[in-house]
Protein backbone atom coordinates (compact mmCIF):
# COMPACT_ATOMS: atom_id res chain seq x y z
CA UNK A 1 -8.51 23.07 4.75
CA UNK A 2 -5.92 24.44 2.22
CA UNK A 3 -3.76 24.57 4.78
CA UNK A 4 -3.39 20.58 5.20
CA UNK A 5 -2.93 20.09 1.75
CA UNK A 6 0.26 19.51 0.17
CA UNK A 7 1.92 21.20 -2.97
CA UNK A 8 4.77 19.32 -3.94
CA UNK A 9 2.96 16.43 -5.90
CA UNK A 10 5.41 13.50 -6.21
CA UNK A 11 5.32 12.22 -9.80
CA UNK A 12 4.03 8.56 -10.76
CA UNK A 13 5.77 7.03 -12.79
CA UNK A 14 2.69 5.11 -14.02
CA UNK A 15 0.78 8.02 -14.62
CA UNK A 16 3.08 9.98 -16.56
CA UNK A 17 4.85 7.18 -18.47
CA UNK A 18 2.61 4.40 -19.07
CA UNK A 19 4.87 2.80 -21.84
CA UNK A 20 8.00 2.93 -19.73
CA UNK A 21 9.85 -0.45 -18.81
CA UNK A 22 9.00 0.71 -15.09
CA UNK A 23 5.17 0.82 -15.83
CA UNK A 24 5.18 -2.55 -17.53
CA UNK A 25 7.19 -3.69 -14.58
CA UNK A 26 4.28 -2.23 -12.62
CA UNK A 27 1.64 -3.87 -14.90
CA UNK A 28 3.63 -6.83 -14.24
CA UNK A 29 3.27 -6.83 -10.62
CA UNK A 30 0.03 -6.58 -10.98
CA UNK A 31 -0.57 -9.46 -13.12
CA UNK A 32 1.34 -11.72 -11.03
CA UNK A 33 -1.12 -10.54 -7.49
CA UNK A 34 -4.22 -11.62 -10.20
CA UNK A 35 -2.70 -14.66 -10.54
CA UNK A 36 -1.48 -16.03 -6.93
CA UNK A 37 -4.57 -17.27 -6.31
CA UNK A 38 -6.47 -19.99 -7.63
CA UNK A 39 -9.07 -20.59 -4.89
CA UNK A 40 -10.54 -16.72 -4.14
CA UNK A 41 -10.10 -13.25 -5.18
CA UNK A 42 -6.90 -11.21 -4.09
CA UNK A 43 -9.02 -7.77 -3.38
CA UNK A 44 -7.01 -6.62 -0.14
CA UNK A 45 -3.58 -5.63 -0.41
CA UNK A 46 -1.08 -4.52 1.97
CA UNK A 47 2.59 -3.49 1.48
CA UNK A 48 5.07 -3.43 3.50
CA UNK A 49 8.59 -3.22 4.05
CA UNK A 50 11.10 -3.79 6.82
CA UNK A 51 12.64 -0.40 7.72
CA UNK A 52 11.82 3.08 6.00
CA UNK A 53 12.98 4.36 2.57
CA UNK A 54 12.52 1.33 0.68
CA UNK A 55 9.83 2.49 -2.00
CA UNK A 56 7.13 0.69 0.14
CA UNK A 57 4.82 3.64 -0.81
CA UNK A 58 5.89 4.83 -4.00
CA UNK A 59 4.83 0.46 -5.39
CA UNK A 60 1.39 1.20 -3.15
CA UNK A 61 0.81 3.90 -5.21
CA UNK A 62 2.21 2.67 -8.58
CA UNK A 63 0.09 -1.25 -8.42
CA UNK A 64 -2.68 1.37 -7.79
CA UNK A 65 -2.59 3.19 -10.73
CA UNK A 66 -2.19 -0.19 -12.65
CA UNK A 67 -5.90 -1.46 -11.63
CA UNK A 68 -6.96 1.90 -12.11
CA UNK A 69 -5.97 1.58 -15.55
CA UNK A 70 -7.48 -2.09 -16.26
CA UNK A 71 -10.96 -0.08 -15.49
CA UNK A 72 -11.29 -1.22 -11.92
CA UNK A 73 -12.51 0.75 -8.79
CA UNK A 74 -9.33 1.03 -6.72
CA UNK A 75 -8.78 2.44 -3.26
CA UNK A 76 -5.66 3.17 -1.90
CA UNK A 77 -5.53 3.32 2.14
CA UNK A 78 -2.98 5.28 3.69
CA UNK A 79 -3.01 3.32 7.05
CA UNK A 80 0.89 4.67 7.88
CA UNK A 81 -0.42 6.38 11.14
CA UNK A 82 2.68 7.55 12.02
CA UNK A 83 4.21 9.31 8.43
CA UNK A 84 1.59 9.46 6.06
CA UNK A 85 2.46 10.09 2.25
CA UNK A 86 -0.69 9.48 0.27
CA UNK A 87 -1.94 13.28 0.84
CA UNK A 88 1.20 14.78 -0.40
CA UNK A 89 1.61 11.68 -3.36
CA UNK A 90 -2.41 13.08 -4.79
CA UNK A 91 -2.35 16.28 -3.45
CA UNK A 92 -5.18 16.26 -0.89
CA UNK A 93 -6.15 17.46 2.29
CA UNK A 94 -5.30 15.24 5.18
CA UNK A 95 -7.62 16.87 8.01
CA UNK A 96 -9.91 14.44 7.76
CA UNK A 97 -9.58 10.39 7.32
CA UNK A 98 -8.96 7.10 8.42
CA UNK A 99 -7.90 8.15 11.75
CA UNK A 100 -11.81 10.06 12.24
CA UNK A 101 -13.60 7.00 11.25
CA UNK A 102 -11.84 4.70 13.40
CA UNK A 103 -12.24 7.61 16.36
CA UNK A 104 -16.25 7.29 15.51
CA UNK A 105 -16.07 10.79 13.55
CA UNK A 106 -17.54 10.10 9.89
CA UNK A 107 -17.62 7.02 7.80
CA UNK A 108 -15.76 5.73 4.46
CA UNK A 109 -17.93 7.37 2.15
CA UNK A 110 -17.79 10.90 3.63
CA UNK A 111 -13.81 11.01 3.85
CA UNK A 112 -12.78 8.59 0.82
CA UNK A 113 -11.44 11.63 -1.72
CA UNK A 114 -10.89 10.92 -5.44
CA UNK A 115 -7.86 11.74 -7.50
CA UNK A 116 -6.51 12.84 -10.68
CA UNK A 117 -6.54 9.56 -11.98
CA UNK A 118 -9.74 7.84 -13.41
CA UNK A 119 -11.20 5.05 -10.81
CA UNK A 120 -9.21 6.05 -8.25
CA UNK A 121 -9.58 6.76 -4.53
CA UNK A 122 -8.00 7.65 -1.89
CA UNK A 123 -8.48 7.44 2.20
CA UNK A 124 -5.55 9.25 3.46
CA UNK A 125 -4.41 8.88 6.98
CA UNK A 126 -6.13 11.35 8.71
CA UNK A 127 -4.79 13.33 12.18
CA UNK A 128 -1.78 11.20 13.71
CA UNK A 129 -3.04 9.78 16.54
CA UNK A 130 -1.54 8.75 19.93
CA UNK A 131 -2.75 4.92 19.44
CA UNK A 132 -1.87 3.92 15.87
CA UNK A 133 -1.47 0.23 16.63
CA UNK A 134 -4.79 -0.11 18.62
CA UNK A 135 -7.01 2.09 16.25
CA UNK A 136 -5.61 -0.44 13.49
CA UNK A 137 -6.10 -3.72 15.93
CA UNK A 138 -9.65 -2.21 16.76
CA UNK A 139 -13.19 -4.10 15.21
CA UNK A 140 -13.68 -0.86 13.57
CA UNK A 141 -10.99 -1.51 11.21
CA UNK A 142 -12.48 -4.86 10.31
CA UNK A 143 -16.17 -3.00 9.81
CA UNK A 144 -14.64 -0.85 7.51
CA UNK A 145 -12.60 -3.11 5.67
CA UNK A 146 -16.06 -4.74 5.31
CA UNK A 147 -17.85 -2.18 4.11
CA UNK A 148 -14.96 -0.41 1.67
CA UNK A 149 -15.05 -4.40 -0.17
CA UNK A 150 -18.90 -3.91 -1.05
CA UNK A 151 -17.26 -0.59 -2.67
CA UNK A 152 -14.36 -0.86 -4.55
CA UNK A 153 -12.62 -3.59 -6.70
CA UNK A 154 -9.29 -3.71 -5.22
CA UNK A 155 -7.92 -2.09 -2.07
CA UNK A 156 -4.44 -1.47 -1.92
CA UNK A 157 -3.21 -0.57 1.86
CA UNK A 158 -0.07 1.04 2.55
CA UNK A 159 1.54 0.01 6.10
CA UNK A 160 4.94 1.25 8.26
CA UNK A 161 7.69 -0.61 7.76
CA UNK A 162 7.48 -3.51 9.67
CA UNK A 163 10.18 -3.72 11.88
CA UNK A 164 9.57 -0.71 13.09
CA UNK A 165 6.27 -0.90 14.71
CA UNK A 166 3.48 -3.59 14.77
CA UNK A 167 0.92 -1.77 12.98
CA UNK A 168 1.35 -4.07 9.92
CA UNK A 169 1.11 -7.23 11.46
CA UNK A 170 -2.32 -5.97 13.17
CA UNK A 171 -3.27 -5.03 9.46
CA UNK A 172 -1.57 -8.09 7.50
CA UNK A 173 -4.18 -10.28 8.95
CA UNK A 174 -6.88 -8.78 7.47
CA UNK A 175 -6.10 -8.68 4.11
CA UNK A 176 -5.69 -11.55 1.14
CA UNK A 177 -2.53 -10.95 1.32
CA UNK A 178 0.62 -9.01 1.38
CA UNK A 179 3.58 -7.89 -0.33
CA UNK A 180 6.93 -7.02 1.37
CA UNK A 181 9.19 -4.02 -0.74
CA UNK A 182 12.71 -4.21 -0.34
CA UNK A 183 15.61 -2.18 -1.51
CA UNK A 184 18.12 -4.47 -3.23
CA UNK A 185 20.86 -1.49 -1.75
CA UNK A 186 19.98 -1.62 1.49
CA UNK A 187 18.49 -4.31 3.67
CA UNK A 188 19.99 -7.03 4.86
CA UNK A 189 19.19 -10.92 4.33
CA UNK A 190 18.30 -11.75 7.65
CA UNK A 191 16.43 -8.05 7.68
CA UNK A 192 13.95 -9.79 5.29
CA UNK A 193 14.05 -12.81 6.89
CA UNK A 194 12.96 -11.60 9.70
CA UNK A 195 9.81 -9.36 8.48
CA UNK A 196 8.54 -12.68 6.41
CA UNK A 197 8.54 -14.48 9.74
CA UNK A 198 6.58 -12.13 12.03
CA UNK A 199 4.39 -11.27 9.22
CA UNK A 200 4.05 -15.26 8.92
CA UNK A 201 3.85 -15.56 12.93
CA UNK A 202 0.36 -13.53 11.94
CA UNK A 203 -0.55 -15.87 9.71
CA UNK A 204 -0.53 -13.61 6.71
CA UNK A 205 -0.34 -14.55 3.22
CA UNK A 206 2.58 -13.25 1.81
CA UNK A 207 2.02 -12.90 -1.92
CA UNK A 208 5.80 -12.39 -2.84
CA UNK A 209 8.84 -9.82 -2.45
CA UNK A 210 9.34 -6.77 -4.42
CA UNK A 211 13.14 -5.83 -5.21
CA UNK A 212 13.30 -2.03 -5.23
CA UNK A 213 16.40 0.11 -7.18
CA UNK A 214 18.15 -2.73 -8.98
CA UNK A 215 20.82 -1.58 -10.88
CA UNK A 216 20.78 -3.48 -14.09
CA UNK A 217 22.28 -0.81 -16.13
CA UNK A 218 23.57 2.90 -15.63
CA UNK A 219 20.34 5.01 -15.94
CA UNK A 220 18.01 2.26 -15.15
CA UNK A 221 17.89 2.59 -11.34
CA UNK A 222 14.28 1.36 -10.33
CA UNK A 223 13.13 -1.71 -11.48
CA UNK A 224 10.26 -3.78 -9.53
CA UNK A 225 10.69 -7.42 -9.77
CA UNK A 226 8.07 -10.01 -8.24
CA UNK A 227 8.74 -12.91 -7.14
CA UNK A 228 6.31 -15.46 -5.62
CA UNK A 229 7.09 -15.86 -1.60
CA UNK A 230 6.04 -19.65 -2.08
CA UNK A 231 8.47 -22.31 -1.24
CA UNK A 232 11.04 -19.14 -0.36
């Protein structure tokens, strides 16, 4: 097993800094998910973005560690079939996971790992698999889903980027809703545009858009900014 498991632990920001703008920012985020809905709980989260490098799974991680913190029972699910991060992020194996249970080998409870951080866990990815897309689309998902609700407080789900591959549409429509990470830098209008409307097209609820590495002063690179996808 040690040889699956990563070494190069990739700092969180929340973790190590609590008190930081960034954290509150974080704390923020957090706040505003509690709050964007009136009529039922928000306890399945996905995040997205619409190509890779965006910080998709570096906020995952982060909004994590926030519940954590506010003394809930948090899972994070690394659903990315296709690169997984979440074992290298906590530094754990990633021989077995979500990959086994949806191939009928083991349930939640055998292959959900804890962390380093207090209330919370972690389902990494598992093996990459040759049918990402249908494990995810499969009623074996939803089961689990299911199941992992009677179990944890919040479930935060982290998903490729969504113009790459349709593996977060088939997930986006299982959750309460979703939030799409962008890099200010990087993607294009109509980039974003487009992700909101086939995530839309799956009827998901989008919960509102993250703004990744906006420069507001020299030194201050990553800042997360909500903003409600309502009326957008």
């Amino acid at each position: 097993m040690s040889m699956q498991r990563s070494t190069n632990k990739r700092p969180i920001i929340t973790e190590i800094n609590p008190k930081s703008p960034i954290s509150e920012a974080y704390r923020t985020l957090r706040t505003n998910v509690d709050f964007s809905s009136i009529d039922s709980d928000i306890q399945v989260v996905m995040l997205t973005s619409a190509g890779p490098g965006e910080g998709k799974s570096t906020t995952a991680t982060n909004l994590a560690v926030t519940y954590a913190q506010a003394d809930k029972k948090v899972l994070i699910i690394d659903a990315d079939l296709r690169k997984p991060t979440m074992h290298h992020t906590f530094l754990r194996s990633n021989r077995w996971g979500l990959t086994n249970i949806l191939a009928s080998h083991g349930t939640g409870r055998e292959v959900v790992v804890d962390t380093d951080i207090e209330n919370l866990y972690l389902l990494p990815s598992g093996p990459i698999p040759p049918n990402p897309s249908e494990m995810l689309a499969s009623t074996r998902m939803s089961r689990l889903l299911d199941e992992l609700k009677n179990e944890y407080d919040m479930i935060i789900i982290d998903t490729p980027p969504a113009l790459v591959v349709t593996d977060a549409q088939v997930i986006a429509s299982r959750c309460d809703g979703v939030i799409l990470v962008i890099n200010s830098g990087e993607v294009k209008r109509e980039m974003a545009i487009k992700v909101k409307a086939n995530l839309e097209r799956v009827n998901a609820r989008i919960l509102g858009v993250v703004l990744n590495n906006l420069d507001r002063k020299q030194g201050e690179s990553y800042y997360y900014y909500y903003y409600g996808a309502k009326g957008e």
